[in-house]
N, C-alpha and C. Protein backbone atom coordinates (compact mmCIF):
# COMPACT_ATOMS: atom_id res chain seq x y z
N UNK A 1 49.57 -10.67 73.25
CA UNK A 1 48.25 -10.10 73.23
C UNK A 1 47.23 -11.23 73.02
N UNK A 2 46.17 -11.19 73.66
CA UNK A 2 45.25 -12.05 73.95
C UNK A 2 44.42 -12.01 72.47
N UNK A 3 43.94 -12.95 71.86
CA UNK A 3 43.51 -13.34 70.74
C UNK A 3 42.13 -12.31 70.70
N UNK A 4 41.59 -12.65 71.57
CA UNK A 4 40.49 -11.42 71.45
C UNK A 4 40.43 -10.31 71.34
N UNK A 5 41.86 -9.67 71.80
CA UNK A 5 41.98 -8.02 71.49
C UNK A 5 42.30 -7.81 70.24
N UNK A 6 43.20 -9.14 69.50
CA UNK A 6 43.53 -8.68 68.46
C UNK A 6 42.41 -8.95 67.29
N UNK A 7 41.45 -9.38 67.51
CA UNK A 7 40.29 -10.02 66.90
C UNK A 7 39.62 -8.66 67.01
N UNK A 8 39.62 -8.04 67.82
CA UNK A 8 39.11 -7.11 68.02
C UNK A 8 39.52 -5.85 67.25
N UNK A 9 40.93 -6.08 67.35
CA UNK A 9 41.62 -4.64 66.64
C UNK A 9 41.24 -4.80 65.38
N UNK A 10 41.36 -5.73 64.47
CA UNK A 10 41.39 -6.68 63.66
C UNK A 10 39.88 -5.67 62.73
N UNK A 11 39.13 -6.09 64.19
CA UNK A 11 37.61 -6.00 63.13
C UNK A 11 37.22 -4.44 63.43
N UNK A 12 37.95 -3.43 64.53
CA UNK A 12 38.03 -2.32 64.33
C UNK A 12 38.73 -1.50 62.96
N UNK A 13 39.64 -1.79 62.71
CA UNK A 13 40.52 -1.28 62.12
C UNK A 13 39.92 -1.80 60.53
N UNK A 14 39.20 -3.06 60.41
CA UNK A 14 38.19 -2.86 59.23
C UNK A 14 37.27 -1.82 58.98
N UNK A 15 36.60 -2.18 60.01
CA UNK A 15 35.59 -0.81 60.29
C UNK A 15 35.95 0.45 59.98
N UNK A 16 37.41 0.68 60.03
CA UNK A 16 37.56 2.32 60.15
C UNK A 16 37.77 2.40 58.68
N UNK A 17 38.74 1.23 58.26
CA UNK A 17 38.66 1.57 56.46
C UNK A 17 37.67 1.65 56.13
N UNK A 18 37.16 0.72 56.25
CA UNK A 18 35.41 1.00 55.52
C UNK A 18 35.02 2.28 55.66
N UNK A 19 35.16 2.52 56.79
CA UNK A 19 34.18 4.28 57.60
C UNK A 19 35.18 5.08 56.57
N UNK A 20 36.25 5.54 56.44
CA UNK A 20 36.89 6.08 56.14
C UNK A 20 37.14 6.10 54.48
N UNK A 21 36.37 4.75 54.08
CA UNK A 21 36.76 4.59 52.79
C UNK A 21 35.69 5.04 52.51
N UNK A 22 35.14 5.28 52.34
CA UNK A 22 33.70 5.75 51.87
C UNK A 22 33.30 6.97 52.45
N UNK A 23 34.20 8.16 53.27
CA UNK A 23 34.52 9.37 53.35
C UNK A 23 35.17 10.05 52.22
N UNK A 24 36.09 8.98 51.69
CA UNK A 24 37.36 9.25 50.72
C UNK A 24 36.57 9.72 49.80
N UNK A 25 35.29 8.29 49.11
CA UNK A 25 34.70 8.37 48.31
C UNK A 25 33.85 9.51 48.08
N UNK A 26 32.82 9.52 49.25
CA UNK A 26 31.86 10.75 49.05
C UNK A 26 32.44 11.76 49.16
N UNK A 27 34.35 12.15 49.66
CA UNK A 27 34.65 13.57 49.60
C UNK A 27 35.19 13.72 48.07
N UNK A 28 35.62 12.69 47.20
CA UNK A 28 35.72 12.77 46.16
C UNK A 28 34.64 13.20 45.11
N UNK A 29 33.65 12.30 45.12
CA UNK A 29 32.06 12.63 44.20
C UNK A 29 31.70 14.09 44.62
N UNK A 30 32.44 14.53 46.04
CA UNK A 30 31.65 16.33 46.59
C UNK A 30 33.09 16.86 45.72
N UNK A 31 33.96 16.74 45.40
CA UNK A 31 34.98 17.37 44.51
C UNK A 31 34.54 17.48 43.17
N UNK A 32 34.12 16.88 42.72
CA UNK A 32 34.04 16.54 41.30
C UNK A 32 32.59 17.00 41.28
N UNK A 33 31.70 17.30 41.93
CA UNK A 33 30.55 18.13 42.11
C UNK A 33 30.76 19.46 41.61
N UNK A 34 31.44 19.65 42.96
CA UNK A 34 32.22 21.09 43.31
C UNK A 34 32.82 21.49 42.08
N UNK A 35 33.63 20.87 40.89
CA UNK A 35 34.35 21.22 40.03
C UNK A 35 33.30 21.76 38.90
N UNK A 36 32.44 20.59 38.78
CA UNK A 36 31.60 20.34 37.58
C UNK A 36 30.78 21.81 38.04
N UNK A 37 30.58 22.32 39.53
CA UNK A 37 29.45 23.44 39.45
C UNK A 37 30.66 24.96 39.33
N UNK A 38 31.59 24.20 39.31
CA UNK A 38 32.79 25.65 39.56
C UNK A 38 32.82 25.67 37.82
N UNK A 39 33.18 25.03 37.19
CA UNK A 39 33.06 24.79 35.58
C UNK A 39 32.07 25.55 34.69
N UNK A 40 30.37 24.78 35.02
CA UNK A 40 29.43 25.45 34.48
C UNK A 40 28.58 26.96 34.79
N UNK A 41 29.21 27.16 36.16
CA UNK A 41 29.35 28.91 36.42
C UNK A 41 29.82 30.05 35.60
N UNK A 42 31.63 29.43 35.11
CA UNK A 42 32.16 30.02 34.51
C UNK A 42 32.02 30.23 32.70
N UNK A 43 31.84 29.12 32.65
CA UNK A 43 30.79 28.94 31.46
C UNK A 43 29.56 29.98 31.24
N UNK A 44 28.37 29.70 32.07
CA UNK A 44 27.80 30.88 32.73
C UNK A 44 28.04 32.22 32.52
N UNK A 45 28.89 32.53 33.51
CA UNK A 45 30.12 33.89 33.03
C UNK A 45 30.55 34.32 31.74
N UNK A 46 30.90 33.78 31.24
CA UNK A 46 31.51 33.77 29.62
C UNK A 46 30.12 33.86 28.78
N UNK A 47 29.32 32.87 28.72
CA UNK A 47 27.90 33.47 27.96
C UNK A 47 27.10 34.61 28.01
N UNK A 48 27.08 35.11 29.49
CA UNK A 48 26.48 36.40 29.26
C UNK A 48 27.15 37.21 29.30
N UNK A 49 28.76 36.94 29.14
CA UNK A 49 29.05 38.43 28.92
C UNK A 49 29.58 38.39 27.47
N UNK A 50 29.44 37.48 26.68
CA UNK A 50 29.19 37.61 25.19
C UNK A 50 28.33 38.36 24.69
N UNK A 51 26.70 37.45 25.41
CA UNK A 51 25.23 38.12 25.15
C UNK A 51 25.53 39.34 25.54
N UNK A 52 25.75 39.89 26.30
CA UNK A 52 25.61 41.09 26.89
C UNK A 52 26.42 42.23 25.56
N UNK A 53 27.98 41.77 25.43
CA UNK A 53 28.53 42.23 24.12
C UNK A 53 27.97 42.20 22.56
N UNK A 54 27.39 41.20 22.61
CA UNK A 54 26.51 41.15 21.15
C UNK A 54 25.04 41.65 20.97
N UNK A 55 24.69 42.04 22.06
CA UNK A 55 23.38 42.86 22.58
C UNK A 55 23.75 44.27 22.10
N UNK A 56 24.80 45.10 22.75
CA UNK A 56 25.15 46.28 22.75
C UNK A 56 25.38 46.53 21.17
N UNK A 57 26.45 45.75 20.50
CA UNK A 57 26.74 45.92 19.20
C UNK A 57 25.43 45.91 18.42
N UNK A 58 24.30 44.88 18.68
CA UNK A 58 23.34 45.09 17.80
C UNK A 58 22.76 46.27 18.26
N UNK A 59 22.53 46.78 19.21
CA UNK A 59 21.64 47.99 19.69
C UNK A 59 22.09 49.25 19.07
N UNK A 60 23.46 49.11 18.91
CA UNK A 60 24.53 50.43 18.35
C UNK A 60 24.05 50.14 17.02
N UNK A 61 24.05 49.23 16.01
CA UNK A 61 23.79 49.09 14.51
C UNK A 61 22.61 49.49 14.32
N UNK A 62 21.72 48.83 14.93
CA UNK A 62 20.62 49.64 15.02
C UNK A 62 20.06 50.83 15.00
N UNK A 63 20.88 51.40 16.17
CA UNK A 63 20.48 53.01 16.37
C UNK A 63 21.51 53.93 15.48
N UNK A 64 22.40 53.43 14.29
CA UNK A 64 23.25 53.75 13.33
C UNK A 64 22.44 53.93 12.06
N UNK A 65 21.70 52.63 11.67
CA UNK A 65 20.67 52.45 10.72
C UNK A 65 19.64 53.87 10.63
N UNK A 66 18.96 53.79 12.07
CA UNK A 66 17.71 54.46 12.50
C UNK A 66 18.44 56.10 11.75
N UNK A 67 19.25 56.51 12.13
CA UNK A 67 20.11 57.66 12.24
C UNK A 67 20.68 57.92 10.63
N UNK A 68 21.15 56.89 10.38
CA UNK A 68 21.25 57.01 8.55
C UNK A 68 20.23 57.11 7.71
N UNK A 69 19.03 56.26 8.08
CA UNK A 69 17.51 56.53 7.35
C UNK A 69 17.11 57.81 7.55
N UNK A 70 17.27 58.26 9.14
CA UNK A 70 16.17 59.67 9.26
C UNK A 70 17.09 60.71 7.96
N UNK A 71 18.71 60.66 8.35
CA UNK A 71 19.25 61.74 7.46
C UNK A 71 19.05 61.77 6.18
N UNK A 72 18.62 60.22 5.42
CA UNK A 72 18.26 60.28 4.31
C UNK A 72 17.18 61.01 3.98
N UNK A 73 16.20 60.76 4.91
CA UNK A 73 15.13 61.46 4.91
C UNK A 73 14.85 62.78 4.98
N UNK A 74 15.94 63.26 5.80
CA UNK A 74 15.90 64.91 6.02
C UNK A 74 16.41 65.52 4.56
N UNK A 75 17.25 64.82 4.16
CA UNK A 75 18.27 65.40 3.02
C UNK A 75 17.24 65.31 1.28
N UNK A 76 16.58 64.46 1.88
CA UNK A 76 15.59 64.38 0.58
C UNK A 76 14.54 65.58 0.84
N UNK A 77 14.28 65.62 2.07
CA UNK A 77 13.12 66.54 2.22
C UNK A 77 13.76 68.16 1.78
N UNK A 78 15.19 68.38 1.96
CA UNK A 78 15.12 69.38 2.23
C UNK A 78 15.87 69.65 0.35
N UNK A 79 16.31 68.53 -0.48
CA UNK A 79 16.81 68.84 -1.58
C UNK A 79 15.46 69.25 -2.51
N UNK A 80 14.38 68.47 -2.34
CA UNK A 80 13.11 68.54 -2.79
C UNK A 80 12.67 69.69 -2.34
N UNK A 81 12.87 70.48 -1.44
CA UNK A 81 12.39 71.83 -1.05
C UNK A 81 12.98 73.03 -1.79
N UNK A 82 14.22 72.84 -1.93
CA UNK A 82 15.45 73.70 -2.75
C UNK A 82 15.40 73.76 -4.06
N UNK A 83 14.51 72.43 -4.79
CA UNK A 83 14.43 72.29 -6.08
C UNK A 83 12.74 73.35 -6.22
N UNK A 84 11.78 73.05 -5.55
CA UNK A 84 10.60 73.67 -5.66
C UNK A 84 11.12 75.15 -5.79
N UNK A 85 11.56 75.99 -4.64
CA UNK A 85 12.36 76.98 -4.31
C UNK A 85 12.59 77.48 -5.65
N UNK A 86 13.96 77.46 -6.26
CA UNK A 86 14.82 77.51 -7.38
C UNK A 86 13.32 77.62 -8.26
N UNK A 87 12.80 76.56 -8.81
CA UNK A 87 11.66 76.52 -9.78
C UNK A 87 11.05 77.83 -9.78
N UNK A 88 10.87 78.26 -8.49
CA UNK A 88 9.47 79.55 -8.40
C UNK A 88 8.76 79.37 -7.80
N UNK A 89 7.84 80.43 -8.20
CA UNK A 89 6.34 80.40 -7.29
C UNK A 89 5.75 79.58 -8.38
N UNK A 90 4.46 78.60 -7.40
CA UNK A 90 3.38 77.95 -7.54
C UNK A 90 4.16 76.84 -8.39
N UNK A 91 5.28 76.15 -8.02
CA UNK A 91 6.07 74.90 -8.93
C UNK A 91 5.30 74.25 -6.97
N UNK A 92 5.37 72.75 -7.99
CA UNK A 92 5.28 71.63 -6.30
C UNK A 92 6.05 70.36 -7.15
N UNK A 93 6.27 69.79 -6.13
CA UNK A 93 6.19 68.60 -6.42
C UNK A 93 5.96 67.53 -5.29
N UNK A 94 5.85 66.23 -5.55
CA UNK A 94 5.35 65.32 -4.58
C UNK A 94 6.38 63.99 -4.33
N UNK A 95 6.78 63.85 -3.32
CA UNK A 95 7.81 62.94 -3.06
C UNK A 95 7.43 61.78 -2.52
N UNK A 96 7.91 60.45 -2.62
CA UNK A 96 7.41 59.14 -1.80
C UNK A 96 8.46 58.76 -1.01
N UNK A 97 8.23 59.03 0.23
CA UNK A 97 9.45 58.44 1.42
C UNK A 97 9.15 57.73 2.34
N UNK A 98 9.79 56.89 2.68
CA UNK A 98 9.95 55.75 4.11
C UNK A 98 10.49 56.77 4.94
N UNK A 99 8.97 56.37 5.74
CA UNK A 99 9.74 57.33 7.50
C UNK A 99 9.43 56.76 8.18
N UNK A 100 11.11 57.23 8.58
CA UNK A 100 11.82 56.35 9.25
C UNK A 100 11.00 56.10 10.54
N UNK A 101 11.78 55.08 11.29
CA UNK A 101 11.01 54.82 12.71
C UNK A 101 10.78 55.48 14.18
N UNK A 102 11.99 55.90 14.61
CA UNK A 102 12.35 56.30 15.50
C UNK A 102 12.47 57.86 15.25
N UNK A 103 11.73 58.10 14.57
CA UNK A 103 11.48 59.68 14.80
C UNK A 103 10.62 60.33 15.57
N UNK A 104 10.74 61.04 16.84
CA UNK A 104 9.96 61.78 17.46
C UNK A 104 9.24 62.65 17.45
N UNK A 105 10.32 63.33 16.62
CA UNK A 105 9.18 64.96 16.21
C UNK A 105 10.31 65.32 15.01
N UNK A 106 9.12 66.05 13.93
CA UNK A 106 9.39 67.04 13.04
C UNK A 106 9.02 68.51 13.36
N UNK A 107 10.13 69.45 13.21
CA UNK A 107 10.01 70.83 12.79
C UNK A 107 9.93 71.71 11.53
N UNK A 108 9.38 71.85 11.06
CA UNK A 108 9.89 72.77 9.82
C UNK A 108 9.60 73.65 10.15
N UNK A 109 10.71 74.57 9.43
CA UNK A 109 10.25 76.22 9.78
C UNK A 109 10.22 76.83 11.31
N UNK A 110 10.22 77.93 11.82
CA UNK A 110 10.02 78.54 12.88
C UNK A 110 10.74 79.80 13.18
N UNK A 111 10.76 79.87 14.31
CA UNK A 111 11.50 81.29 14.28
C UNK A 111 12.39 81.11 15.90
N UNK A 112 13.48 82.06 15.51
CA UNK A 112 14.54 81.63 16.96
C UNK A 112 14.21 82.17 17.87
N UNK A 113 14.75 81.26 19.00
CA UNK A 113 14.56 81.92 20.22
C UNK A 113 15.62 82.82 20.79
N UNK A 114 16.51 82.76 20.22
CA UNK A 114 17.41 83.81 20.57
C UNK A 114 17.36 85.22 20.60
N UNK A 115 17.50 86.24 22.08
CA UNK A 115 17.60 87.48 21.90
C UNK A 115 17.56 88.33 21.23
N UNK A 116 16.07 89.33 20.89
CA UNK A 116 16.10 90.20 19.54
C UNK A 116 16.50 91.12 19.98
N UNK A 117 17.68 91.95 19.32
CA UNK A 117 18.52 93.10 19.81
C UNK A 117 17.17 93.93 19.20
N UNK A 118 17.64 95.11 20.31
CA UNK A 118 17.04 96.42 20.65
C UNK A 118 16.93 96.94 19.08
N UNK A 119 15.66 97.33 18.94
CA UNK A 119 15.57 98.04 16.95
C UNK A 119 15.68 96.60 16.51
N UNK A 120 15.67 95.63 16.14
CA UNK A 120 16.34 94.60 15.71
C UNK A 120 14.96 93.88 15.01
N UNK A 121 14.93 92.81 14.48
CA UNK A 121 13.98 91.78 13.95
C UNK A 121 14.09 90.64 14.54
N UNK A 122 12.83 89.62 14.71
CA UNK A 122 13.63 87.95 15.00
C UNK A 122 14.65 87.79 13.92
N UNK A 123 15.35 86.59 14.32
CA UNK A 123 15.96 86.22 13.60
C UNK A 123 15.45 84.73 12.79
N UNK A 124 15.38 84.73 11.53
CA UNK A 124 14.34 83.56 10.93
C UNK A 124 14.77 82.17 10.92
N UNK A 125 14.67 81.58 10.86
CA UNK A 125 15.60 80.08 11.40
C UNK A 125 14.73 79.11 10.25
N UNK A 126 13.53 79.79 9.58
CA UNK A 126 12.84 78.90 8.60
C UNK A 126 13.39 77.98 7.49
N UNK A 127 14.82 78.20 7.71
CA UNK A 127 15.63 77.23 6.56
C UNK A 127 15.74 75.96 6.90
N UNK A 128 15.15 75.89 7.86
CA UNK A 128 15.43 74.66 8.77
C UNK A 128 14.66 73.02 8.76
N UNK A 129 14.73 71.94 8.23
CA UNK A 129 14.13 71.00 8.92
C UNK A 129 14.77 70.16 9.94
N UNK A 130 14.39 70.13 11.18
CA UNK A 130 14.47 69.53 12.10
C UNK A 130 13.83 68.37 12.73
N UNK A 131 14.63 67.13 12.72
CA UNK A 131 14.20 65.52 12.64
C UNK A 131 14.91 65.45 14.80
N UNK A 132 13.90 65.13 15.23
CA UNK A 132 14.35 64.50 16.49
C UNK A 132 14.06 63.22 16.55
N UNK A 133 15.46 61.95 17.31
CA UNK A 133 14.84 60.91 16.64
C UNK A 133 15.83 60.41 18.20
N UNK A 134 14.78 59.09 18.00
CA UNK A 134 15.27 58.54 19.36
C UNK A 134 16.45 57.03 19.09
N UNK A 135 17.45 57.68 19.51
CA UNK A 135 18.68 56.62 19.91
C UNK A 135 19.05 56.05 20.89
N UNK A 136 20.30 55.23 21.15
CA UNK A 136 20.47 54.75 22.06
C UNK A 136 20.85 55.70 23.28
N UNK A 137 21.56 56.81 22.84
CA UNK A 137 22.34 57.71 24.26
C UNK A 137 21.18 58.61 24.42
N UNK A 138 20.09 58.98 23.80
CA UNK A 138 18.91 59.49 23.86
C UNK A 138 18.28 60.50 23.00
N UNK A 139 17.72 61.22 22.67
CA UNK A 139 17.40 61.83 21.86
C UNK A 139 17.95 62.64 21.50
N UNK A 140 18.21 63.07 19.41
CA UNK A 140 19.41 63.65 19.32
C UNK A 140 18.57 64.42 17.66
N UNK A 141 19.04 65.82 17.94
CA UNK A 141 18.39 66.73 16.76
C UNK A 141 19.53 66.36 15.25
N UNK A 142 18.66 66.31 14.39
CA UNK A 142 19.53 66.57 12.87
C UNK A 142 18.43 67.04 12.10
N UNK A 143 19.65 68.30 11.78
CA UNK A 143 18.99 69.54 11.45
C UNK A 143 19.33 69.49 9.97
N UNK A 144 18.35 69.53 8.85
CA UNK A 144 18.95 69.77 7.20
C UNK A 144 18.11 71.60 7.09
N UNK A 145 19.43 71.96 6.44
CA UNK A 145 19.10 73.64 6.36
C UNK A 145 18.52 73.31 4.19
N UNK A 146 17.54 74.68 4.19
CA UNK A 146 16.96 74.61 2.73
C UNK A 146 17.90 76.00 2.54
N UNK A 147 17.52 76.01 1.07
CA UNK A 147 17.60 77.76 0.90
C UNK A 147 16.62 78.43 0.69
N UNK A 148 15.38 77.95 0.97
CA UNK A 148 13.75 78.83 0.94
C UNK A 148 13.50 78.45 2.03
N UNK A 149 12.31 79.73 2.66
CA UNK A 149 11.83 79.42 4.15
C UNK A 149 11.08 77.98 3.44
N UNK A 150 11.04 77.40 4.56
CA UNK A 150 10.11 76.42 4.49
C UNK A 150 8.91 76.31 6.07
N UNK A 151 7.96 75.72 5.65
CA UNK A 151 6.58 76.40 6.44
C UNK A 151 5.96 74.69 6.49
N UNK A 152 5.40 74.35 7.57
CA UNK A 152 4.41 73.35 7.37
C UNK A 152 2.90 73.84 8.19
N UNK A 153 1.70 73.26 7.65
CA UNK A 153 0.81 74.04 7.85
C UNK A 153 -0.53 73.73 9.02
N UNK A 154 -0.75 74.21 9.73
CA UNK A 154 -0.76 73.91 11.15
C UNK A 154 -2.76 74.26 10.81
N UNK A 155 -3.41 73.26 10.75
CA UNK A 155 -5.23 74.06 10.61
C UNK A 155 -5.49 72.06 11.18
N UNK A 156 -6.56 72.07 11.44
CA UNK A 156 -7.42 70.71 11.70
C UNK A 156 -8.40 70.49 10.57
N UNK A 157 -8.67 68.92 10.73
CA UNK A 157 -9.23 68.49 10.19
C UNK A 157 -10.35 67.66 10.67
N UNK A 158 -11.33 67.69 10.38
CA UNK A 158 -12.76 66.64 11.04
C UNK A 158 -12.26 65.43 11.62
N UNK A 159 -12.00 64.82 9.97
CA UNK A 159 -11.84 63.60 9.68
C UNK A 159 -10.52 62.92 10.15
N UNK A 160 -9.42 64.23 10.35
CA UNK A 160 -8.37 63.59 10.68
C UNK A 160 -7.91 64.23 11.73
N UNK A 161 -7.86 64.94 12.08
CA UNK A 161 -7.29 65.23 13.50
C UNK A 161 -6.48 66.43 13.08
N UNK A 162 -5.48 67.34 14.43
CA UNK A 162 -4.74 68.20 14.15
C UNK A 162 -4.02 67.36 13.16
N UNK A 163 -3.39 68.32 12.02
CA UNK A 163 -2.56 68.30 10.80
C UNK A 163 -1.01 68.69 11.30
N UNK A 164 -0.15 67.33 11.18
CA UNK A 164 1.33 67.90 10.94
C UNK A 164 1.87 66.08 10.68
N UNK A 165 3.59 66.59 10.18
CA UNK A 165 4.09 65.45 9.61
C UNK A 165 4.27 64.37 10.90
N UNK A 166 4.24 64.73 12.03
CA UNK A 166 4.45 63.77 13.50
C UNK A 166 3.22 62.54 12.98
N UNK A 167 2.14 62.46 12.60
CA UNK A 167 0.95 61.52 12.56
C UNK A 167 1.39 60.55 11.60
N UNK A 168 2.39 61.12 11.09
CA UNK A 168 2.72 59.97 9.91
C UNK A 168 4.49 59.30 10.14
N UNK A 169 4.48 58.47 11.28
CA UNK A 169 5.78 58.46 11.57
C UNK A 169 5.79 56.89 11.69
N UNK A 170 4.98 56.02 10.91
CA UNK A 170 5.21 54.96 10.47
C UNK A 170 6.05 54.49 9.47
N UNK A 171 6.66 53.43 9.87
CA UNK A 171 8.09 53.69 8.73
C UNK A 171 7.23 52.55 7.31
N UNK A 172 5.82 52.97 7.38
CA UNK A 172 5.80 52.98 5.60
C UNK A 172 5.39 54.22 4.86
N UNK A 173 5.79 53.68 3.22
CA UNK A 173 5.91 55.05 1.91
C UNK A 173 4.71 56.01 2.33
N UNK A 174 5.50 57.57 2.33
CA UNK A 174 4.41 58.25 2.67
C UNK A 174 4.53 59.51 1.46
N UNK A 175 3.65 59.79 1.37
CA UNK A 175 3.83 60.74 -0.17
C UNK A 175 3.40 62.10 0.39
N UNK A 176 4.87 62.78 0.42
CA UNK A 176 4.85 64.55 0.82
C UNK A 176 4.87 65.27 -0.38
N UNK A 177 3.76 66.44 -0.90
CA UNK A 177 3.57 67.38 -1.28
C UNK A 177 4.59 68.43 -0.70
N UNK A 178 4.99 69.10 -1.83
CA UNK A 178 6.38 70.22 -1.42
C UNK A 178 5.65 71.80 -2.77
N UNK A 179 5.26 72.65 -1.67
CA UNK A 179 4.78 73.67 -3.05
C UNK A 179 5.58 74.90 -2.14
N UNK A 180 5.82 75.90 -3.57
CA UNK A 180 6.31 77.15 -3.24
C UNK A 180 5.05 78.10 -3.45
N UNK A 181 4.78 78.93 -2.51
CA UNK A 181 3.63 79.64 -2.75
C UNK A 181 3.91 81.39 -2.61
N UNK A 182 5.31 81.51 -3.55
CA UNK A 182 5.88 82.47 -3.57
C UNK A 182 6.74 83.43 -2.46
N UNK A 183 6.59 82.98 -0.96
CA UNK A 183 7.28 83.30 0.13
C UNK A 183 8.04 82.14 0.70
N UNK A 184 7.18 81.03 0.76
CA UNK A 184 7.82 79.97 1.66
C UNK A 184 7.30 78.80 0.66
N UNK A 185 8.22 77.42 1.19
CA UNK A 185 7.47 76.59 0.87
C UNK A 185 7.07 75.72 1.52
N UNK A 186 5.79 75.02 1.32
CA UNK A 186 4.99 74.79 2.31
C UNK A 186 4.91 73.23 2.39
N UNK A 187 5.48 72.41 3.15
CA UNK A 187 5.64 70.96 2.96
C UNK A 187 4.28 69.91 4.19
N UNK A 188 3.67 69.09 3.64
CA UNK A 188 3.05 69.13 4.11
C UNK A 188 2.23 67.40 3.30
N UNK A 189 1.95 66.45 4.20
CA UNK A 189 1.45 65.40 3.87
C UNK A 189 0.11 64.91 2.49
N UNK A 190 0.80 64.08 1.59
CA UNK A 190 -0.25 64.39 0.61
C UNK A 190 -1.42 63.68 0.30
């Protein structure tokens, strides 16, 4: 073979390592790219579905809390009603409670909606306080029963607007008046 072809092959066959070596290279640095972005994805992955798990758990404690306060609340309202009750007519007394947050609406007292048989009377349901309070699966009644009707008292005011316990559903100390006025007792913001 003539010196020039092989001079030739010579300086081809450099060329191709080179070309080729530095394919090797940049397909290596695109591997180790590729890894490092396949890596911090999964990483990625794994963080939010922690967050996502430690989100839910706090949201559940939360709406556990919310749900243990209101019942405290109902259970006070309605032991404080039972004690007036028992006392008599024209006994009160005045209670200081944290209300709670997530309360929607208060009921006291009312009358059922259920079917009045033929000859029959409503049926009175006034033993009732009823706390609707907003949770996580959505809004959910807890009901504390008294053993006196209990009544809250429905008139306006100038200065303050329609009258009921819904206006006061800031969860700071709120001081409820509880009086028996010989039929019912009448609970009502003090």
């Amino acid at each position: 073979m003539p010196k020039f072809i092989k001079a030739q092959a010579r300086f081809a066959s450099g060329q191709m390592r080179r070309a080729f070596g530095e394919v090797g290279r940049r397909s290596r640095k695109a591997q180790a790219a590729l890894e490092m972005l396949l890596i911090l994805g999964f990483i990625l992955m794994l963080s939010s579905l922690l967050f996502l798990i430690m989100f839910r758990t706090t949201s559940n404690k939360a709406s556990d809390v919310s749900l243990y306060n209101s019942e405290q609340f109902a259970r006070k309202l309605a032991e404080t009603a039972d004690q007036v009750y028992i006392s008599g007519p024209n006994s009160t007394a005045t209670i200081e409670v944290f209300m709670p947050q997530r309360i929607q609406n208060i009921s006291i007292g009312g009358v059922s909606t259920e079917p009045i048989p033929v000859g029959g009377t409503p049926i009175s349901t006034k033993h009732e306080i009823v706390l609707t309070i907003d949770t996580i699966s959505g809004l959910t009644d807890m009901i504390s029963m008294t053993v006196g009707n209990v009544t809250m008292p429905e008139f306006s005011d100038p200065d303050f607007g329609d009258y009921n316990l819904n206006h006061f559903t800031n969860p700071i100390l709120q001081r409820i008046n509880i009086t028996n006025n010989g039929s019912d007792i009448i609970i009502m913001h003090a």
